[in-house]
C-alpha atoms as a PDB file:
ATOM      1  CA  UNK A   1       0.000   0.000   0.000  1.00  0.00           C
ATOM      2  CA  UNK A   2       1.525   3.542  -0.931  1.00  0.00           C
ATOM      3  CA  UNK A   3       2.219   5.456   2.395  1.00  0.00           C
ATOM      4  CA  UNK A   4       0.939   8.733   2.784  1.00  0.00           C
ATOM      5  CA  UNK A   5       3.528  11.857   3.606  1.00  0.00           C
ATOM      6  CA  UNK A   6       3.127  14.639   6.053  1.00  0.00           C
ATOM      7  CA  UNK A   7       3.838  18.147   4.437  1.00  0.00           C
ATOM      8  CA  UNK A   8       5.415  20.783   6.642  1.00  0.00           C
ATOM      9  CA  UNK A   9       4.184  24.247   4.933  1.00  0.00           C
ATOM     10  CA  UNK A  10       5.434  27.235   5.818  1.00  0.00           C
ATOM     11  CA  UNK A  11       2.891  29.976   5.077  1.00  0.00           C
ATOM     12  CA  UNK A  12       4.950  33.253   6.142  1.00  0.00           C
ATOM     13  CA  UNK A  13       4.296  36.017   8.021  1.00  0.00           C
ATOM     14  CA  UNK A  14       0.566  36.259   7.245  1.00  0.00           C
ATOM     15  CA  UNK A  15      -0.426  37.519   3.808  1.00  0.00           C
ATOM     16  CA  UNK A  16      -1.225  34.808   1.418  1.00  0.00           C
ATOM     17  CA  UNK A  17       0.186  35.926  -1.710  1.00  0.00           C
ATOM     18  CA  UNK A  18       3.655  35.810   0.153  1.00  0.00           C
ATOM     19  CA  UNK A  19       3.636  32.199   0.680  1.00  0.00           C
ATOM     20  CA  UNK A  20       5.518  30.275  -1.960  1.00  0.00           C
ATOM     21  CA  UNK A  21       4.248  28.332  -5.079  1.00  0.00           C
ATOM     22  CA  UNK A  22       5.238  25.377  -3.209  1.00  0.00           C
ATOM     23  CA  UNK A  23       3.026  26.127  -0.575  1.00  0.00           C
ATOM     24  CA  UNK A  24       0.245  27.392  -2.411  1.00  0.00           C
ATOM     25  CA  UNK A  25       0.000  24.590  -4.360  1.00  0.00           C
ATOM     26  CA  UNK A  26       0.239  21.727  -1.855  1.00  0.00           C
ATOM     27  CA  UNK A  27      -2.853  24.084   0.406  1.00  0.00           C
ATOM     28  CA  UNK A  28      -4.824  24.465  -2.155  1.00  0.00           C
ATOM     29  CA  UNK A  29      -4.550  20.687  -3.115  1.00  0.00           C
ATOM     30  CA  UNK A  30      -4.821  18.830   0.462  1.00  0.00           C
ATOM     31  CA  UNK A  31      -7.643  16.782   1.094  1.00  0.00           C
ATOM     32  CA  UNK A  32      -6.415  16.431   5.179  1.00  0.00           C
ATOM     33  CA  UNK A  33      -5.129  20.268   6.682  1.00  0.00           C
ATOM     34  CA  UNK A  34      -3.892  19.538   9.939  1.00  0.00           C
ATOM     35  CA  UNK A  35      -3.245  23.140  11.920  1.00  0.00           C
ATOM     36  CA  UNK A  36      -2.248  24.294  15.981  1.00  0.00           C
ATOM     37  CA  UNK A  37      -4.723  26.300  17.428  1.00  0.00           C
ATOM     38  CA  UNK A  38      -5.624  27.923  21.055  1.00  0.00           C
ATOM     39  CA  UNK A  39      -8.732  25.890  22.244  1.00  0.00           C
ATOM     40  CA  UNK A  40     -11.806  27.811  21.226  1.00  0.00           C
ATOM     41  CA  UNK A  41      -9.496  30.387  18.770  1.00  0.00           C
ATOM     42  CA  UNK A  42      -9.451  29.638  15.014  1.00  0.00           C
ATOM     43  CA  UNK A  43      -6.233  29.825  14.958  1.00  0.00           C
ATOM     44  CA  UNK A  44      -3.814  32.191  12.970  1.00  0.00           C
ATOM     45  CA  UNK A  45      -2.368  29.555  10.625  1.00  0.00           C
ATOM     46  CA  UNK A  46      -5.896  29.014   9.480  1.00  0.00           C
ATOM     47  CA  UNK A  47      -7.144  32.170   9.009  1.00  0.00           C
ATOM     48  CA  UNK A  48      -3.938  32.767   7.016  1.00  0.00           C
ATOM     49  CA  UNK A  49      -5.377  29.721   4.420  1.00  0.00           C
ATOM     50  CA  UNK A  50      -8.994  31.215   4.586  1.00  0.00           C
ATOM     51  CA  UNK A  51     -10.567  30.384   0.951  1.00  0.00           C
ATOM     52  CA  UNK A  52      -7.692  28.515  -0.303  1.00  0.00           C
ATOM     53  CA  UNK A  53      -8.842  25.277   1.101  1.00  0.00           C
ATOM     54  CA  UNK A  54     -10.998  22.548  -1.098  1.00  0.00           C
ATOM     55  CA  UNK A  55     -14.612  22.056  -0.900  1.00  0.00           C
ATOM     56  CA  UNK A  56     -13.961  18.763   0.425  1.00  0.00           C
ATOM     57  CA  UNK A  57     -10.711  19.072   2.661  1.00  0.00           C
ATOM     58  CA  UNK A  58     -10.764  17.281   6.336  1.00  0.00           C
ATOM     59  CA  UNK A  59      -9.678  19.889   8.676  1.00  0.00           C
ATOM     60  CA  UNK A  60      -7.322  18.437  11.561  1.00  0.00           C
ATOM     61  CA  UNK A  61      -7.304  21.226  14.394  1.00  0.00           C
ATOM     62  CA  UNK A  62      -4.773  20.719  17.106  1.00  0.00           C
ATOM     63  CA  UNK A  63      -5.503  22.159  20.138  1.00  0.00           C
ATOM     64  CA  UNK A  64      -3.203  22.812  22.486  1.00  0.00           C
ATOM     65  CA  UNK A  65      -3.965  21.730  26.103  1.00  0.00           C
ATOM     66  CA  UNK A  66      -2.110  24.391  28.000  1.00  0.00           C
ATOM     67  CA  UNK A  67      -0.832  28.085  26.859  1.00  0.00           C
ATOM     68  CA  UNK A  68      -0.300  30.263  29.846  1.00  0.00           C
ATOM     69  CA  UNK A  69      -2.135  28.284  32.214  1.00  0.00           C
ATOM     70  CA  UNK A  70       0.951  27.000  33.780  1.00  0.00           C
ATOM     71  CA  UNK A  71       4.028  28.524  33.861  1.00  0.00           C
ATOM     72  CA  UNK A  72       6.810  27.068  31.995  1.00  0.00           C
ATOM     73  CA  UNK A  73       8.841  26.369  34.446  1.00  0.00           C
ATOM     74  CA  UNK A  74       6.310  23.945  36.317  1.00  0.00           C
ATOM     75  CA  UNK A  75       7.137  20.397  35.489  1.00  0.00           C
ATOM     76  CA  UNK A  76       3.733  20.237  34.273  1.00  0.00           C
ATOM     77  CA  UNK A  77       3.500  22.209  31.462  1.00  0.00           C
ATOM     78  CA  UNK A  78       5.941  20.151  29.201  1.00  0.00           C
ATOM     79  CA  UNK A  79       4.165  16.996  30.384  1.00  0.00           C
ATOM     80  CA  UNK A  80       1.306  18.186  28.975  1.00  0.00           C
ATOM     81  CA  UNK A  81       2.683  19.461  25.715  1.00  0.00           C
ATOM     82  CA  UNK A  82       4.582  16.343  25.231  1.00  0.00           C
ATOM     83  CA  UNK A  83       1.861  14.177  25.549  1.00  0.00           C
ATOM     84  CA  UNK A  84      -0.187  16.536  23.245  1.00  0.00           C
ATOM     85  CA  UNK A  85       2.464  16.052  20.552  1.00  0.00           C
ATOM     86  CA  UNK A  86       2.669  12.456  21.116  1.00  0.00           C
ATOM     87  CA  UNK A  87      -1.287  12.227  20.410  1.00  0.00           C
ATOM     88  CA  UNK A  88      -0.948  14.227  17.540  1.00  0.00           C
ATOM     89  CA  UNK A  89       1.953  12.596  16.170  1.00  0.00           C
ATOM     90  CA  UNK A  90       0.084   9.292  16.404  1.00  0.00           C
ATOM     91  CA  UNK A  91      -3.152  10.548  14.771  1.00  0.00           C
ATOM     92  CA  UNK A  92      -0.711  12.083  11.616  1.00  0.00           C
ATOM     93  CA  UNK A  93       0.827   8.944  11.256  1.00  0.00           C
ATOM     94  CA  UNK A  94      -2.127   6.748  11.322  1.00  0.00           C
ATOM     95  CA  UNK A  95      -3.281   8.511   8.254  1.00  0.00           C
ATOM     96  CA  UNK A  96      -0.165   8.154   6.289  1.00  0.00           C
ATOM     97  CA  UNK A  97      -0.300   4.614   6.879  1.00  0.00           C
ATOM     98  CA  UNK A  98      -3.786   4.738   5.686  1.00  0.00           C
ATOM     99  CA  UNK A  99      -1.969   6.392   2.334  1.00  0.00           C
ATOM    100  CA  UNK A 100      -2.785   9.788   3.060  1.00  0.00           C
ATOM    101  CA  UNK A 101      -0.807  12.642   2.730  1.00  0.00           C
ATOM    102  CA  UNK A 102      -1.410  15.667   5.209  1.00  0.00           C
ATOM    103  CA  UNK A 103      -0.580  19.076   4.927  1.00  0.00           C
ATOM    104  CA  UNK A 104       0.514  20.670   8.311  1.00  0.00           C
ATOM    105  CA  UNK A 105       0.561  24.779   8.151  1.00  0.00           C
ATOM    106  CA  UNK A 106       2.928  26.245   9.802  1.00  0.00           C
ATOM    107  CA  UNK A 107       3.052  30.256  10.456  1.00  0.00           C
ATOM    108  CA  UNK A 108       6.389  31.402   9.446  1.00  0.00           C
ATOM    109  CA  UNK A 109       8.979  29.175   8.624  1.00  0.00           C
ATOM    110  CA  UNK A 110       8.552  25.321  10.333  1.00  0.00           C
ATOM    111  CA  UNK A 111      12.205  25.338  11.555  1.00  0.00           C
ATOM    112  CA  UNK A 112      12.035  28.405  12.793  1.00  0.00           C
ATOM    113  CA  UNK A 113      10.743  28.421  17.078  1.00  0.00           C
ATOM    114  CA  UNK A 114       7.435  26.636  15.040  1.00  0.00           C
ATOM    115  CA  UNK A 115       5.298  23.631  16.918  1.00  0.00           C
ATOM    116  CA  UNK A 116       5.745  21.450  13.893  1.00  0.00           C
ATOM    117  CA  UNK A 117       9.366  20.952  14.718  1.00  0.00           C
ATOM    118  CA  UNK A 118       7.997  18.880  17.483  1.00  0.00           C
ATOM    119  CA  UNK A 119       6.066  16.582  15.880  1.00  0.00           C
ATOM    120  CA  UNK A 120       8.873  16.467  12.926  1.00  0.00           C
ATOM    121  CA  UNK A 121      11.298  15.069  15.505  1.00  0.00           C
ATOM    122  CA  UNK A 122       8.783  12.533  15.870  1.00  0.00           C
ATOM    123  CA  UNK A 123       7.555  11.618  12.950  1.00  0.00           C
ATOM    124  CA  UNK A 124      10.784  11.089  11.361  1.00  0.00           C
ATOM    125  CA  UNK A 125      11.579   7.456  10.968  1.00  0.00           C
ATOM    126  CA  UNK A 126       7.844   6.451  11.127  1.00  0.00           C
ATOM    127  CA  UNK A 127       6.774   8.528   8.253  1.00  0.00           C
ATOM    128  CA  UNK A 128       7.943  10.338   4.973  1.00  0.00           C
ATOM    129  CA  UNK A 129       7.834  13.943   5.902  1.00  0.00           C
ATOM    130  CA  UNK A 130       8.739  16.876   3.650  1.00  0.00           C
ATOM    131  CA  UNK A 131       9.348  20.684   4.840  1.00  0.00           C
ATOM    132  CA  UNK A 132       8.396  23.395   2.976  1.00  0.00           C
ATOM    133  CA  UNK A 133      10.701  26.819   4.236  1.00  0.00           C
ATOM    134  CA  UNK A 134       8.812  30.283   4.268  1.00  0.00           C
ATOM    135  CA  UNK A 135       9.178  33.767   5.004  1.00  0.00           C
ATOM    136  CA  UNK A 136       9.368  34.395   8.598  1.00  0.00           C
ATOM    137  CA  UNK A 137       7.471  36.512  10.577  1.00  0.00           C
ATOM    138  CA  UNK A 138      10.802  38.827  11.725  1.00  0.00           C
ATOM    139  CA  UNK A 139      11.448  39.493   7.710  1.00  0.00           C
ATOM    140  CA  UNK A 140       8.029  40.617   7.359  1.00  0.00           C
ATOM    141  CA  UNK A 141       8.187  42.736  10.396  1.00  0.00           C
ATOM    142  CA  UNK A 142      11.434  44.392   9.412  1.00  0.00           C
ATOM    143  CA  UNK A 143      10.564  45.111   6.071  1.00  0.00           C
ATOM    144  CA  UNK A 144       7.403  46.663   7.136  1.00  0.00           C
ATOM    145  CA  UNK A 145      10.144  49.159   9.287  1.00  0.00           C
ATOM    146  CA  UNK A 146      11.285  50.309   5.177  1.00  0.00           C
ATOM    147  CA  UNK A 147      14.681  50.116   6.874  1.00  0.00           C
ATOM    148  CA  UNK A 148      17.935  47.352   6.174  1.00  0.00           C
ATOM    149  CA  UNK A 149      18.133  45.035   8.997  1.00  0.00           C
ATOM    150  CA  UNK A 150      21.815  44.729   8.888  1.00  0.00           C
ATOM    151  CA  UNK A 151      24.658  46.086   7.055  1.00  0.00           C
ATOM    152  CA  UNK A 152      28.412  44.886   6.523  1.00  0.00           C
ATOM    153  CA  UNK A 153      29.371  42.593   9.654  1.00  0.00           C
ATOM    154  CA  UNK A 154      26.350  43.308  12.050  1.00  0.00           C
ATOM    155  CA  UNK A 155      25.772  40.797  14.390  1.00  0.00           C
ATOM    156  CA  UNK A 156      22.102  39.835  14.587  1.00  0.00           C
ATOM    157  CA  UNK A 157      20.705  38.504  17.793  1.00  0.00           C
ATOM    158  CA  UNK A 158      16.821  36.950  18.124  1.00  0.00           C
ATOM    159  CA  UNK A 159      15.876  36.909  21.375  1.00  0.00           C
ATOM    160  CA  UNK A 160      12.597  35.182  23.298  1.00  0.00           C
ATOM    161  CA  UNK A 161      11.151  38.222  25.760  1.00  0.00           C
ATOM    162  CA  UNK A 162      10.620  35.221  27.712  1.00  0.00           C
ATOM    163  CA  UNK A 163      14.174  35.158  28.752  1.00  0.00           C
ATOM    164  CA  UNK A 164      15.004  36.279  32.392  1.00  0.00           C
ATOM    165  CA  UNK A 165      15.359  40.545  32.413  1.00  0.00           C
ATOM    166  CA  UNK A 166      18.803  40.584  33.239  1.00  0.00           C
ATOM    167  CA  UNK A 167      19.474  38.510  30.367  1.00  0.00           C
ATOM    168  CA  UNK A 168      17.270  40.329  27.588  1.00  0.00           C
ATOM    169  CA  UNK A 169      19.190  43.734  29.342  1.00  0.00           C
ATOM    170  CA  UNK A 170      22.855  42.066  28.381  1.00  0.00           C
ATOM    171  CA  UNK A 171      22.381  40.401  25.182  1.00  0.00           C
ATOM    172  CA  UNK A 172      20.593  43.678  23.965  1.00  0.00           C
ATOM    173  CA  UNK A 173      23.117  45.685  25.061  1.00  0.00           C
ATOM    174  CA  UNK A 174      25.907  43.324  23.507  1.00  0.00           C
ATOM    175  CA  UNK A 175      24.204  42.649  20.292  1.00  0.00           C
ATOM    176  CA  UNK A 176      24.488  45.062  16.625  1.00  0.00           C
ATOM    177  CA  UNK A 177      20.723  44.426  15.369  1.00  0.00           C
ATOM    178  CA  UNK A 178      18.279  42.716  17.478  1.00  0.00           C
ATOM    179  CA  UNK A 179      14.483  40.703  16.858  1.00  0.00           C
ATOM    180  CA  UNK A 180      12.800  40.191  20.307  1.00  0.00           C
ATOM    181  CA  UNK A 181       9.811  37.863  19.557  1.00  0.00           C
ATOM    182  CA  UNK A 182       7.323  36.144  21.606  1.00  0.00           C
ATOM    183  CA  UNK A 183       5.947  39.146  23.643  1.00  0.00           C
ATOM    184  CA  UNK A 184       3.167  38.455  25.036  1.00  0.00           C
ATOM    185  CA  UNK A 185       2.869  39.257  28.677  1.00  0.00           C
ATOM    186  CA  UNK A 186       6.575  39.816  29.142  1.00  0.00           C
ATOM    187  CA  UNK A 187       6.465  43.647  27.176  1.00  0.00           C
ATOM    188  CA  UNK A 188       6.643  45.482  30.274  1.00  0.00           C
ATOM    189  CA  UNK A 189       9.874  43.600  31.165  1.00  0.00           C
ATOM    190  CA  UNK A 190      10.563  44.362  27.295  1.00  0.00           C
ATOM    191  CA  UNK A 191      10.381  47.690  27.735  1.00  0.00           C
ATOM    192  CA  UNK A 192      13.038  48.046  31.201  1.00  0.00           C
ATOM    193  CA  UNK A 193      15.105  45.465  29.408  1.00  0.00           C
ATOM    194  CA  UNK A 194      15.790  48.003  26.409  1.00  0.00           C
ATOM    195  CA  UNK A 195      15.886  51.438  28.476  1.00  0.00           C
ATOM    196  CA  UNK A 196      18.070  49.406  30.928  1.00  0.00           C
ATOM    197  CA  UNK A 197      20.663  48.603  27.759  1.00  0.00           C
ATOM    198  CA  UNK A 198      20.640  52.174  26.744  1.00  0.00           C
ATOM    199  CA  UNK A 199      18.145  51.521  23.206  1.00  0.00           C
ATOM    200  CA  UNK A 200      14.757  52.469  23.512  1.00  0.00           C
ATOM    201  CA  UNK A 201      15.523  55.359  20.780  1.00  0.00           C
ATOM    202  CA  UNK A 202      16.515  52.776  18.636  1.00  0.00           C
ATOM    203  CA  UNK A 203      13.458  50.350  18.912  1.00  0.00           C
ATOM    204  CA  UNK A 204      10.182  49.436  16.991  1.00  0.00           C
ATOM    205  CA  UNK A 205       7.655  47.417  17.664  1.00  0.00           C
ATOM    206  CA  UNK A 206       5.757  46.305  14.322  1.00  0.00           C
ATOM    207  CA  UNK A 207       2.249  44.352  15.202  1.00  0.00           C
ATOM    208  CA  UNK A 208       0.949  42.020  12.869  1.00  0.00           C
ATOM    209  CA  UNK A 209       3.506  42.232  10.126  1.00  0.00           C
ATOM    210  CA  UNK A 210       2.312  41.639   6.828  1.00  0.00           C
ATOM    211  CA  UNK A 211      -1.143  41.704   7.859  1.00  0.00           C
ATOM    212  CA  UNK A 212      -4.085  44.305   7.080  1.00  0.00           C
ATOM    213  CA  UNK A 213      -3.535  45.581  10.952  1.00  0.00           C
ATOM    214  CA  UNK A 214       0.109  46.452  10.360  1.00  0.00           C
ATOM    215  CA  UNK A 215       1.116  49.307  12.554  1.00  0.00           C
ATOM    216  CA  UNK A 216       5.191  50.063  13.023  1.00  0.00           C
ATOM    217  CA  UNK A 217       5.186  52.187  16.443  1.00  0.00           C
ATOM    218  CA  UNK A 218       9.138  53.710  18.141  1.00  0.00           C
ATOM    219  CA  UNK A 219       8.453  51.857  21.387  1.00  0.00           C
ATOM    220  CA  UNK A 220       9.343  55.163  23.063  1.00  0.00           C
ATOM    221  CA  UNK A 221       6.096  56.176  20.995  1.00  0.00           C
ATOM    222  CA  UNK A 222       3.682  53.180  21.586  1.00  0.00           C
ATOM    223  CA  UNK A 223       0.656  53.166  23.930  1.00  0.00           C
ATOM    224  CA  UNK A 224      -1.439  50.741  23.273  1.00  0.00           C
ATOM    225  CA  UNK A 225      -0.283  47.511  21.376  1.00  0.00           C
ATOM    226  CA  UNK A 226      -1.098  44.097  20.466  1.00  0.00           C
ATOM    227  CA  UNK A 227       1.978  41.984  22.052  1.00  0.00           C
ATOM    228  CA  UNK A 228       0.727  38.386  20.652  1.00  0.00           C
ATOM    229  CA  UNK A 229       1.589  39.680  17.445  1.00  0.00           C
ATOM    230  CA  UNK A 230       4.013  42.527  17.850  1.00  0.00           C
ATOM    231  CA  UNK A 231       7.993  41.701  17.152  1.00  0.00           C
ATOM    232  CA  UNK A 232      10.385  44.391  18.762  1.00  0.00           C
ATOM    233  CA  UNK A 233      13.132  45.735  16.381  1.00  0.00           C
ATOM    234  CA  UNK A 234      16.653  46.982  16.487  1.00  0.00           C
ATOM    235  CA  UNK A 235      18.500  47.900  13.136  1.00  0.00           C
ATOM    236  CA  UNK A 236      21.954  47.859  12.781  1.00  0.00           C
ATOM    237  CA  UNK A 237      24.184  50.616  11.880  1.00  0.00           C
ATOM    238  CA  UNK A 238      27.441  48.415  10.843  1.00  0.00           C
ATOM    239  CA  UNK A 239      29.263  48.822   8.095  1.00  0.00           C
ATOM    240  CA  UNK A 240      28.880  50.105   4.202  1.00  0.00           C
ATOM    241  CA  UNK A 241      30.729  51.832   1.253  1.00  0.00           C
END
């Protein structure tokens, strides 16, 4: 029987027509669309697909079982998530054996801090599994800024703003050009982080990159922003003829 193969596609940072052809194609033409989702949210990989799909595709939402619930550094919380992935892993694989293939979107690039890299590291050696790269959400924030990232021999840092303060406050400090994702509820530590390192002059949030809501803001300027999809910038200066 012909085994079925799970399709990592990355989708980018949000705006259909900057996914790839690859991509395109294999959405438009799954049958079973497997996506992560919030329980009770849509999800944003889906809504990113929204009228691409087939009359007659299966949709496969994964749920996760805890977000912020927990904190991350109970024991708990990657219990849960690994058993999640397990489950889903199984369910994926069940279907390729069945001679399925299954397209899995994936915001972004998959590689790239994505929850399909879990259930790759899983899959492989049960199941053929192909990845398809995209745009990631950082490249579609930064060229929404109009301004180069980095220039000459810049060192670029990407940072989680779920790291400790003290940390975020040395490696922004240390770093040329600097991508803080993951906000969430940490942008008030953001925010002393950077005026602690001597940069808020230099930094922009952009929310929803790429999206109809884009809005770039000088985080010395922003009031009021949307930190689940908001990436915090820092250009580099290095150098250029």
């Amino acid at each position: 029987m012909k085994i079925g193969t799970i399709h990592g596609v990355g989708l980018g940072p949000g705006a259909q027509d900057l996914m790839s052809v690859r991509a395109d194609r294999l959405v438009r033409g799954a049958r079973h669309v497997a996506y992560f989702r919030k329980a009770g949210r849509p999800g944003q990989a889906r809504r990113i697909v929204e009228g691409m799909l087939r009359g007659d595709v299966i949709e496969i939402p994964m749920e996760y079982p805890v977000t912020t619930e927990i904190p991350r550094s109970d024991p708990r919380y990657n219990e849960s998530l690994s058993s999640f992935y397990t489950g889903c892993t199984r369910h994926l694989a069940t279907l390729t054996q069945a001679g399925e293939d299954v397209v899995v979107l994936c915001e972004g690039d998959p590689f790239f801090y994505g929850s399909f890299m879990h259930l790759y590291t899983r899959l492989s050696g049960l199941t053929p599994v192909t990845v398809v790269p995209g745009i990631t959400g950082m490249s579609g924030a930064w060229t929404a800024c109009g301004s180069p990232m980095t220039w000459g021999d810049d060192v670029l840092t990407v940072l989680m703003a779920t790291l400790p303060e003290e940390d975020l406050t040395r490696r922004i400090r240390d770093t040329d050009a600097l991508v803080v994702m993951k906000i969430g509820r940490n942008l008030a530590k953001l925010r002393r982080a950077v005026e602690a390192a001597g940069r808020e002059a230099e930094a922009y949030l952009v929310e929803y990159a790429a999206m109809v809501d884009q809005r770039v803001t000088r985080l010395c300027e922003a009031d009021v922003v949307t930190p689940y999809f908001s990436i915090l910038l820092i250009h580099g200066k290095g150098r250029r003829p």
